[in-house]
Protein backbone atom coordinates (compact mmCIF):
# COMPACT_ATOMS: atom_id res chain seq x y z
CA UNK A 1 117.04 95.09 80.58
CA UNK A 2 117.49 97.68 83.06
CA UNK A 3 118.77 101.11 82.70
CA UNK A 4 122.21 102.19 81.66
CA UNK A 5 124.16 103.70 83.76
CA UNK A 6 127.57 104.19 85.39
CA UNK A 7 129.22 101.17 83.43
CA UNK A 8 126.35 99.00 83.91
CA UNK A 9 122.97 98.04 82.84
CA UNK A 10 120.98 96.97 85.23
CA UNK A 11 119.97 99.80 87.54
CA UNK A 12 116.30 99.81 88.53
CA UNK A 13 114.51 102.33 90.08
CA UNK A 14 112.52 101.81 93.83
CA UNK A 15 109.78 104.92 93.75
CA UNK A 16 111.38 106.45 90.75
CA UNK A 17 110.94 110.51 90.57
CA UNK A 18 109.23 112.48 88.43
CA UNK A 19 112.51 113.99 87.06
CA UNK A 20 115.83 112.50 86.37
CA UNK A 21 118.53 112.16 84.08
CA UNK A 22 121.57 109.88 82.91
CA UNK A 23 123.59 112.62 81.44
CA UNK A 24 126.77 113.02 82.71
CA UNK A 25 126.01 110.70 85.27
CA UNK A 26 122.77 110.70 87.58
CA UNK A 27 120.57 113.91 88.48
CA UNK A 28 117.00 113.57 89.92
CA UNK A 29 114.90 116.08 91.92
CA UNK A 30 113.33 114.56 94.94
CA UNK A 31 109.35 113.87 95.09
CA UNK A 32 108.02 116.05 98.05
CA UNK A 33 106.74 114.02 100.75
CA UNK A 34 109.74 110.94 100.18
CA UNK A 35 111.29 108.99 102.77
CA UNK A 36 112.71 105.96 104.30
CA UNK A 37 112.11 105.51 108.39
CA UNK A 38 110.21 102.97 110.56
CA UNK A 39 108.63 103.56 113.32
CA UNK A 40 111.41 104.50 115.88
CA UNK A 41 110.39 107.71 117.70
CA UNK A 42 108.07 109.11 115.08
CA UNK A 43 105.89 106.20 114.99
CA UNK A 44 105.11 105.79 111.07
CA UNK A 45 106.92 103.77 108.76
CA UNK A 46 107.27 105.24 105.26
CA UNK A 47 108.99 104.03 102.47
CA UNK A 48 108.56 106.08 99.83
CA UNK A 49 112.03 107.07 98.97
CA UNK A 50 114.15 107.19 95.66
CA UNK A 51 116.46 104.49 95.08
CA UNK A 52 118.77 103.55 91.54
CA UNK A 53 120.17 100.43 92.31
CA UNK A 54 121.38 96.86 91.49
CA UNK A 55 120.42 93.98 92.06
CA UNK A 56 123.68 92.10 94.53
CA UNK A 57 124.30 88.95 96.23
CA UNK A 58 126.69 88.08 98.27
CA UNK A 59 129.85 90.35 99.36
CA UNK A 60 130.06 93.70 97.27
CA UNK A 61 131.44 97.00 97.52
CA UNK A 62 129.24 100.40 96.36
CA UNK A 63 131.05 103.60 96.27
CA UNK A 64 128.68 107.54 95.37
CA UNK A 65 130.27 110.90 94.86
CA UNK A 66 127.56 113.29 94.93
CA UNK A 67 126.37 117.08 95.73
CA UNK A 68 123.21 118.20 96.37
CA UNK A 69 120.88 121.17 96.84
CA UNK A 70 119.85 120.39 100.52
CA UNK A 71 117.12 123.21 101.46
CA UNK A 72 114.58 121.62 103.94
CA UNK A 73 114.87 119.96 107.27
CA UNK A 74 115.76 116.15 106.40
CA UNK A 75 116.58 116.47 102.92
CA UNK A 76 119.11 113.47 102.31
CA UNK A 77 121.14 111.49 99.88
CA UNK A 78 123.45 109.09 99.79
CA UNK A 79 123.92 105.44 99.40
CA UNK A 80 121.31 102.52 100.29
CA UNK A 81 121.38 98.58 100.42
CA UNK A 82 117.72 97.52 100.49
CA UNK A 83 116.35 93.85 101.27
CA UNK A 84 112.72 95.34 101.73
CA UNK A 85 110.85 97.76 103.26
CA UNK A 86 111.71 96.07 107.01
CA UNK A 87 115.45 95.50 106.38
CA UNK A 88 117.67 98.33 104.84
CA UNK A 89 120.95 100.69 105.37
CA UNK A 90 120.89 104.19 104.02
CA UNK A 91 124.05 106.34 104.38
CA UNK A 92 124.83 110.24 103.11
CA UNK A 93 124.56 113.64 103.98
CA UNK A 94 120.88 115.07 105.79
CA UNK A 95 120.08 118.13 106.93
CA UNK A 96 119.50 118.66 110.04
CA UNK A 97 118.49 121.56 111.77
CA UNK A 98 120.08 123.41 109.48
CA UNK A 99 123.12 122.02 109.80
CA UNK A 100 125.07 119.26 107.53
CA UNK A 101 125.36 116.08 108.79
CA UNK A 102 126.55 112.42 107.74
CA UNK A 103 124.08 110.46 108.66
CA UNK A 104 123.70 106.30 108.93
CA UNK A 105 119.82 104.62 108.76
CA UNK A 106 120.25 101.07 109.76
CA UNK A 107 116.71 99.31 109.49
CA UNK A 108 115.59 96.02 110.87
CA UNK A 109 112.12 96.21 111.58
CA UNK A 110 112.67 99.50 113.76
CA UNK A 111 115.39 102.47 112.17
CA UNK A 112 118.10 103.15 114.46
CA UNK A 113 119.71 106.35 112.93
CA UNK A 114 123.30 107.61 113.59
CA UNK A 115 125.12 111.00 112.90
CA UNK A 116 127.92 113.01 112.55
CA UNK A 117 128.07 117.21 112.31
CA UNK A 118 130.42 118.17 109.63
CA UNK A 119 129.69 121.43 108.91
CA UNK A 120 128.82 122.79 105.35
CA UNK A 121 130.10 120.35 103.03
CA UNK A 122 129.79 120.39 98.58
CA UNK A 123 131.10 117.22 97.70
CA UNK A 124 131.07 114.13 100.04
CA UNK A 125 131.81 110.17 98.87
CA UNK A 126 130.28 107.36 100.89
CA UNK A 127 130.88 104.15 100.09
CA UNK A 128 129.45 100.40 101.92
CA UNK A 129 131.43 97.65 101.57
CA UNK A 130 129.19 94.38 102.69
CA UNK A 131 130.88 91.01 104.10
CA UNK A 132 128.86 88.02 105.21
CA UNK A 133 126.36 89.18 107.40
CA UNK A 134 128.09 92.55 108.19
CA UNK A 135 128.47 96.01 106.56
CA UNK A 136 131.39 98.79 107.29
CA UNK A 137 130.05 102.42 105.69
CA UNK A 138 132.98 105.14 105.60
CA UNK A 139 133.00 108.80 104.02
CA UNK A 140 134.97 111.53 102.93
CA UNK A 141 134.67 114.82 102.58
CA UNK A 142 135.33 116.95 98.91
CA UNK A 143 137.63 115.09 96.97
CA UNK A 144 138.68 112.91 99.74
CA UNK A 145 138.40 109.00 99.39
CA UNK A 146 135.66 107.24 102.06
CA UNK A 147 138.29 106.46 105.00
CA UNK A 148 136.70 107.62 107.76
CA UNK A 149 134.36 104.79 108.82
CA UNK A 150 131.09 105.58 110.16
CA UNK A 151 129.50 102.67 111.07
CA UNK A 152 129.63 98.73 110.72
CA UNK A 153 126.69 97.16 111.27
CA UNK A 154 124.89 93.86 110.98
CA UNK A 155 122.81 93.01 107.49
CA UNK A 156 121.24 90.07 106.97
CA UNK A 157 123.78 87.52 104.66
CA UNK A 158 123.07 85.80 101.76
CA UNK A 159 120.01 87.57 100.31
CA UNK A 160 119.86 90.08 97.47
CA UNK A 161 119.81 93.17 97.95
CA UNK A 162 119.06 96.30 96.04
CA UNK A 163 122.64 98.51 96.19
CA UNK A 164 122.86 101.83 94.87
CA UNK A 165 122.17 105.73 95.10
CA UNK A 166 119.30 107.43 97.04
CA UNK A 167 117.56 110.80 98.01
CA UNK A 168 114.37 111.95 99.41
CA UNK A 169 112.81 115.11 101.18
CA UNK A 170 110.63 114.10 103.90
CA UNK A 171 109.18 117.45 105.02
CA UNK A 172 110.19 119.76 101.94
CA UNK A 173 109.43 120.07 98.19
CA UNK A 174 111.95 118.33 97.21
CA UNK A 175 115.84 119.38 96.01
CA UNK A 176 118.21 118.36 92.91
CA UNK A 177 120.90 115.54 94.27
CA UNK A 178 123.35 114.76 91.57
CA UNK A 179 125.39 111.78 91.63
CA UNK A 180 128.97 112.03 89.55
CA UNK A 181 130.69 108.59 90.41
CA UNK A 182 129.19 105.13 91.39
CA UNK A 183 131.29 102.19 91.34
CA UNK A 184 130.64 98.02 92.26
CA UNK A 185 132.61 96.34 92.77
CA UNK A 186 131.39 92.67 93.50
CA UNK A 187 134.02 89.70 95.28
């Protein structure tokens, strides 16, 4: 049995963090040092990330509310849909150069990465909605519902994948990210 959490229980973590908490929802502090990437530009490949997901197959919808204390240059969190370390979407908010952005990850064998300057934002909702061998992600800002798509890119059909919330702090020592609605919704 997995852990309990959002209406479900069968989250499991990938690289689970030294602190975290089910009350109220999900909080966890990022490990320093944490990321998801490979090789594009930077030439390294690190997966070393937090993910709490489920285990989906097939066509599924994941919706996150979160906030977060973003302090450090690529401090991120958001959504991700994981096959394995080679093949894997990661959606949210990262900062960069100090300034908020929403930010898409789409991995197959090389990261191809994606984003959009919104300015300071609290609140944000992402959600990924995955059809046969393609996924839509959208967002909104503060209270607002995900309608504003972002990106819809290919993902490989008919395997399982690992669907739920993430964080990390690649260059910093790491920041609280605290996730207040996740919803699946499978077809």
């Amino acid at each position: 049995m997995g852990i309990s959490a959002f209406d479900r229980d069968d989250w499991q973590w990938l690289n689970e963090p030294a602190s975290w908490s089910d009350q109220g929802g999900l909080t966890f502090t990022t490990d320093p040092d944490t990321d998801f990437w490979r090789t594009t530009h930077y030439g390294y490949a690190r997966d070393t990330g937090h993910v709490l997901g489920v285990p989906l197959t097939g066509d599924f919808s994941l919706l996150a509310s979160f906030t977060a204390d973003y302090a450090t240059q690529y401090d991120q969190a958001g959504i991700a849909l994981r096959v394995d370390e080679r093949n894997w979407i990661k959606a949210g908010v990262e900062l960069v150069d100090e300034e908020f952005q929403i930010s898409t990850v789409v991995t197959r064998d090389f990261s191809d990465w994606s984003v959009v300057s919104v300015g300071r934002v609290t609140r944000v909702t992402v959600s990924a909605t995955r059809e046969g061998d393609a996924v839509t992600i959208r967002y909104g800002l503060g209270d607002d519902e995900p309608t504003t798509m972002l990106r819809l890119a290919y993902f490989p059909p008919d395997v399982t994948v690992l669907a739920g919330v993430m964080a990390a702090a690649p260059t910093g020592p790491g920041f609280a990210a605290r996730f207040d609605r996740v919803q699946v919704t499978t077809a």
